[in-house]
Protein backbone atom coordinates (compact mmCIF):
# COMPACT_ATOMS: atom_id res chain seq x y z
CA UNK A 1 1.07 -12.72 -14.19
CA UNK A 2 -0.98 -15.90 -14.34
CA UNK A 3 -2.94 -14.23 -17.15
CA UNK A 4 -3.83 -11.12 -15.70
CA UNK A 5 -2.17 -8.02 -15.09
CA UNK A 6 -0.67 -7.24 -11.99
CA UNK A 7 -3.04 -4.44 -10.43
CA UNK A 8 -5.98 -7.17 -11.22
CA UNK A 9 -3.62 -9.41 -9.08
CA UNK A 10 -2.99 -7.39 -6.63
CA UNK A 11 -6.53 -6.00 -6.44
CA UNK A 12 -7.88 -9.49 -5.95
CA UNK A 13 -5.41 -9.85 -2.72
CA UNK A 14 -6.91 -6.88 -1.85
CA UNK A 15 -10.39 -7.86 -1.45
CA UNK A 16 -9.06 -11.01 1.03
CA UNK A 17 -9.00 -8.26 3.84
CA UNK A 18 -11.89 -8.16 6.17
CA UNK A 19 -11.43 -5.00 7.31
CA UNK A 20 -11.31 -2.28 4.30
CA UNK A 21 -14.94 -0.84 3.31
CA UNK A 22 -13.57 0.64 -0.06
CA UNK A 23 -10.65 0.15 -2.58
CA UNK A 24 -9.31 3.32 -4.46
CA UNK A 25 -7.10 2.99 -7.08
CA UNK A 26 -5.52 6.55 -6.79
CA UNK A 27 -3.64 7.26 -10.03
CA UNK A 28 -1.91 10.19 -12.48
CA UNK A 29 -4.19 12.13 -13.70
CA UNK A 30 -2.21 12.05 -17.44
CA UNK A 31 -3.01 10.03 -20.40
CA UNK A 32 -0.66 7.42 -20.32
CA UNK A 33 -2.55 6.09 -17.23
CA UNK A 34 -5.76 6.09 -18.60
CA UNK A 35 -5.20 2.24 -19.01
CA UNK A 36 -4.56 1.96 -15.16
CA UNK A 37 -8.61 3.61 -15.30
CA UNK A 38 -9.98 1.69 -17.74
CA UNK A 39 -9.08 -1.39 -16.07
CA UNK A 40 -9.60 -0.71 -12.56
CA UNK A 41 -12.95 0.78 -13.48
CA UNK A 42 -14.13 -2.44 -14.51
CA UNK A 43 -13.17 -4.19 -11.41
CA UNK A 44 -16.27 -4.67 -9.10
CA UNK A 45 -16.48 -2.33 -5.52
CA UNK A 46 -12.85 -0.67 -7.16
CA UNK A 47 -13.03 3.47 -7.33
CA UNK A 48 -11.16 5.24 -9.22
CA UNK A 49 -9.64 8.21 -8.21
CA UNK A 50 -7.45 10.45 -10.69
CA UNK A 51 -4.95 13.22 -9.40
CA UNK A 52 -1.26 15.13 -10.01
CA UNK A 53 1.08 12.42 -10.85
CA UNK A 54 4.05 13.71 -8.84
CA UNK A 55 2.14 15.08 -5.83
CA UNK A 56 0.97 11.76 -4.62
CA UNK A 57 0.07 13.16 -0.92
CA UNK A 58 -2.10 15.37 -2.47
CA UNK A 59 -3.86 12.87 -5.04
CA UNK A 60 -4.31 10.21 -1.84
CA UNK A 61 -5.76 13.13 0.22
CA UNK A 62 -8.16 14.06 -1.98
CA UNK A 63 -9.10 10.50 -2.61
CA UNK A 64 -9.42 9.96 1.04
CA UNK A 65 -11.21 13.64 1.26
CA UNK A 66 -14.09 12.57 -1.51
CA UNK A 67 -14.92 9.45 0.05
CA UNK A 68 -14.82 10.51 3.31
CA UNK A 69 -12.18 8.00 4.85
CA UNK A 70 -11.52 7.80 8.68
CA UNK A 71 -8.69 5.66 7.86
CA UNK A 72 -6.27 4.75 5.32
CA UNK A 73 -4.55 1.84 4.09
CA UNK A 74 -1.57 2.83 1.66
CA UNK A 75 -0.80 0.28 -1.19
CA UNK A 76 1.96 0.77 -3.59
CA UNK A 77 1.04 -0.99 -6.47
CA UNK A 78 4.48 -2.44 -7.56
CA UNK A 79 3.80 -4.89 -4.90
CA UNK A 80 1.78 -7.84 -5.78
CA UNK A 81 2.34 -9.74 -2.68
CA UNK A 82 0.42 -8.02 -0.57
CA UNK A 83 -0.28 -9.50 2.77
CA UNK A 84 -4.17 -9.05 3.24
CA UNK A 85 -2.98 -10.64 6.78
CA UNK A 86 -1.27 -8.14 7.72
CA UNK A 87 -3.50 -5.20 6.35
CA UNK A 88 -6.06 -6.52 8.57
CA UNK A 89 -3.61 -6.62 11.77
CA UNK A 90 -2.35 -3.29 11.07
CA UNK A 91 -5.99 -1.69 10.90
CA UNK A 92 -6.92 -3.89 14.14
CA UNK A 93 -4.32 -2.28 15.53
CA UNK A 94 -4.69 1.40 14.44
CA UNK A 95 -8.10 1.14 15.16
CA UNK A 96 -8.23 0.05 18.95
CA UNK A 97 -4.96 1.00 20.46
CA UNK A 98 -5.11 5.14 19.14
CA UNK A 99 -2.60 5.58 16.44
CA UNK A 100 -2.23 8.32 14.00
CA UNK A 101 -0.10 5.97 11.74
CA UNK A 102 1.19 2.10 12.35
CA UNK A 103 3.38 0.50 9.46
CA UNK A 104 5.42 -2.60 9.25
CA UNK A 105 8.49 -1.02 7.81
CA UNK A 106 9.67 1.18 10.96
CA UNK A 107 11.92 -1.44 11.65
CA UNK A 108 12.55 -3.73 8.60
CA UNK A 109 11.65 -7.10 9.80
CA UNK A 110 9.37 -8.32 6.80
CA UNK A 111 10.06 -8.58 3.34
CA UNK A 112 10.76 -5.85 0.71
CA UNK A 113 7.45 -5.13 -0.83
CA UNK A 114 5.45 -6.39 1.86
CA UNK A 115 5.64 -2.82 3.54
CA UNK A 116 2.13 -1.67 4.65
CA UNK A 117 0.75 1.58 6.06
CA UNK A 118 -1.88 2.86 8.01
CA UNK A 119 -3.09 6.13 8.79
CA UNK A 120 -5.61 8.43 9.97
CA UNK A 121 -7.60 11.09 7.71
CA UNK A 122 -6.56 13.48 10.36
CA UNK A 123 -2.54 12.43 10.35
CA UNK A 124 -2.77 12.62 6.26
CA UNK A 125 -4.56 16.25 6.76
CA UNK A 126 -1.55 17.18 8.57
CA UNK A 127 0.60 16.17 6.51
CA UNK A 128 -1.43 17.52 3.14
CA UNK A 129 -1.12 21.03 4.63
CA UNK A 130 2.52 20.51 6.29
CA UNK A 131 4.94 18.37 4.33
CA UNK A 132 6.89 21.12 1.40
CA UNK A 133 9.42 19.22 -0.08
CA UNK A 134 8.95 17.35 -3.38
CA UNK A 135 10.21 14.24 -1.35
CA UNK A 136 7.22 14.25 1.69
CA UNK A 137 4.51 15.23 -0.97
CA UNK A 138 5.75 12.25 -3.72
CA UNK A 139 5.99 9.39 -1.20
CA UNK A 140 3.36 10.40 0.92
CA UNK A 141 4.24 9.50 4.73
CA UNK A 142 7.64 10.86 5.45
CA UNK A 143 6.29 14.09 7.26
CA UNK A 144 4.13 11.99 9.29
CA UNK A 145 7.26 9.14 10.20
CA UNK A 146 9.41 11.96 11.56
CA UNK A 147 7.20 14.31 13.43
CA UNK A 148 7.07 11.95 16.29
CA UNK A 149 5.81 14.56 18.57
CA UNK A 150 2.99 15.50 16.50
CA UNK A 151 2.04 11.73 15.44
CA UNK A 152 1.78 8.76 17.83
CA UNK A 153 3.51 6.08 15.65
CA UNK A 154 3.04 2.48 15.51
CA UNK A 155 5.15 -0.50 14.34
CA UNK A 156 4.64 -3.83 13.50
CA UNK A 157 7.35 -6.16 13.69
CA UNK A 158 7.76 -9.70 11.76
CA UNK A 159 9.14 -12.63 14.92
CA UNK A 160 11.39 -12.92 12.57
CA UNK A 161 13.85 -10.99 10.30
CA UNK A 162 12.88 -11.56 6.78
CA UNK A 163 13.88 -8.19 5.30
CA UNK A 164 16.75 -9.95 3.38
CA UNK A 165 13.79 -11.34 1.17
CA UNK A 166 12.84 -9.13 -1.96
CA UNK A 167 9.15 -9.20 -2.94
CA UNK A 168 8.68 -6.04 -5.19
CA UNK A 169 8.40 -5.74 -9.08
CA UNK A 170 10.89 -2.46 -9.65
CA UNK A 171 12.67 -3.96 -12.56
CA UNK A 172 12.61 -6.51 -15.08
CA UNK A 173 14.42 -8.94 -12.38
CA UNK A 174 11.84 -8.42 -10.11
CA UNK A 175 8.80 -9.38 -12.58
CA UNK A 176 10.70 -12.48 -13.40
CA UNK A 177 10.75 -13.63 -9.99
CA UNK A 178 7.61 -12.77 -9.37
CA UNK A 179 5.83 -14.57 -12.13
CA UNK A 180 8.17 -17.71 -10.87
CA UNK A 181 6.68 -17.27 -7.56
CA UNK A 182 3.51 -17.33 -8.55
CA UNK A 183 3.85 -19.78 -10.91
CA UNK A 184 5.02 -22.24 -8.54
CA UNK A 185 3.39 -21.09 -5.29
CA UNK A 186 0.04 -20.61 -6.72
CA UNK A 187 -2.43 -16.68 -7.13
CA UNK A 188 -2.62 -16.76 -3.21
CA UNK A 189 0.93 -16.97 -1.94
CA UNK A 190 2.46 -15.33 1.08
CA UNK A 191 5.73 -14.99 1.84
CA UNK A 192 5.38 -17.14 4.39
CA UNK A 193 5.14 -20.22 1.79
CA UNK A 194 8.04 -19.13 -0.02
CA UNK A 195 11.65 -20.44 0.71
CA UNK A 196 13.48 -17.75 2.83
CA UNK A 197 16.86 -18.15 1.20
């Protein structure tokens, strides 16, 4: 997209936050991600971290473990249009108001693939040594999203509802309207430039 590949797209929203110290690229530990490495590792202040490829709670807690994270900011890398906005208002808020987790998909209100989470080493230790199922430990959060009386959850809510809008790469559909996007809107669009129809 716009001549690079998308992680180096996304990456480079990344570093518009103010408020991360460290960006890990946590991925499969198996071959046919050693390109996902490669690349990342030559991206500058970028770690990579390499774990099980199904047991993605486990590869993000021993990321987080390593590099001794207080908190963390999950990013799903299929989606480019990452709000560094956002990222920064949800870690404002975890920080100073005492959550164990705050995302912006709680109540859809934003668009799909702008969904954010943040967390606390402690609420992803929990979970790490809690969650069983092949469900909590492949998409990371659910343990901590419904054990509301263990976790003191947070939401952030868009003033209005734009979860209509679809802003993901999933499918070949999605990669085509992303690269028109981009193409039109320019490397540093929100969705708040793009038409909400």
């Amino acid at each position: 997209i716009l001549g690079m590949p998308m992680l180096g797209l996304l990456l480079n929203r990344i570093k518009k936050t103010s408020l991360i110290d460290v960006t890990i690229v946590a991925t499969s530990d198996k071959q046919k991600d050693d390109e996902i490495a490669k690349y990342a590792n030559k991206e500058e202040n970028v770690i990579v971290y390499r774990g099980d490829e199904n047991n993605v709670l486990s590869r993000m807690f021993s990321a987080a473990e390593e590099y001794e994270l207080s908190y963390i900011l999950r990013v799903t890398a299929d989606n480019p249009f990452f709000d560094w906005q956002i990222a920064d208002q949800l870690i404002d808020m975890i920080t100073n108001q005492e959550y164990d987790y705050i995302a912006n998909n709680i109540v859809p209100s934003f668009p799909y693939g702008i969904d954010l989470e943040v967390m606390t080493y402690k609420a992803l230790s929990i979970a790490h040594s809690n969650a069983k199922s092949d469900f909590e430990r492949e998409h990371v959060t659910p343990y901590i999203r419904k054990n509301v009386k263990i976790f003191r959850l947070g939401s952030l809510e868009n003033s209005v509802d734009l979860s209509h809008m679809r802003l993901t790469v999933d499918d070949k559909t999605d990669y085509k309207n992303a690269i028109t996007i981009f193409e039109k809107f320019g490397i540093d669009v929100t969705f708040r430039e793009i038409p909400k129809s």
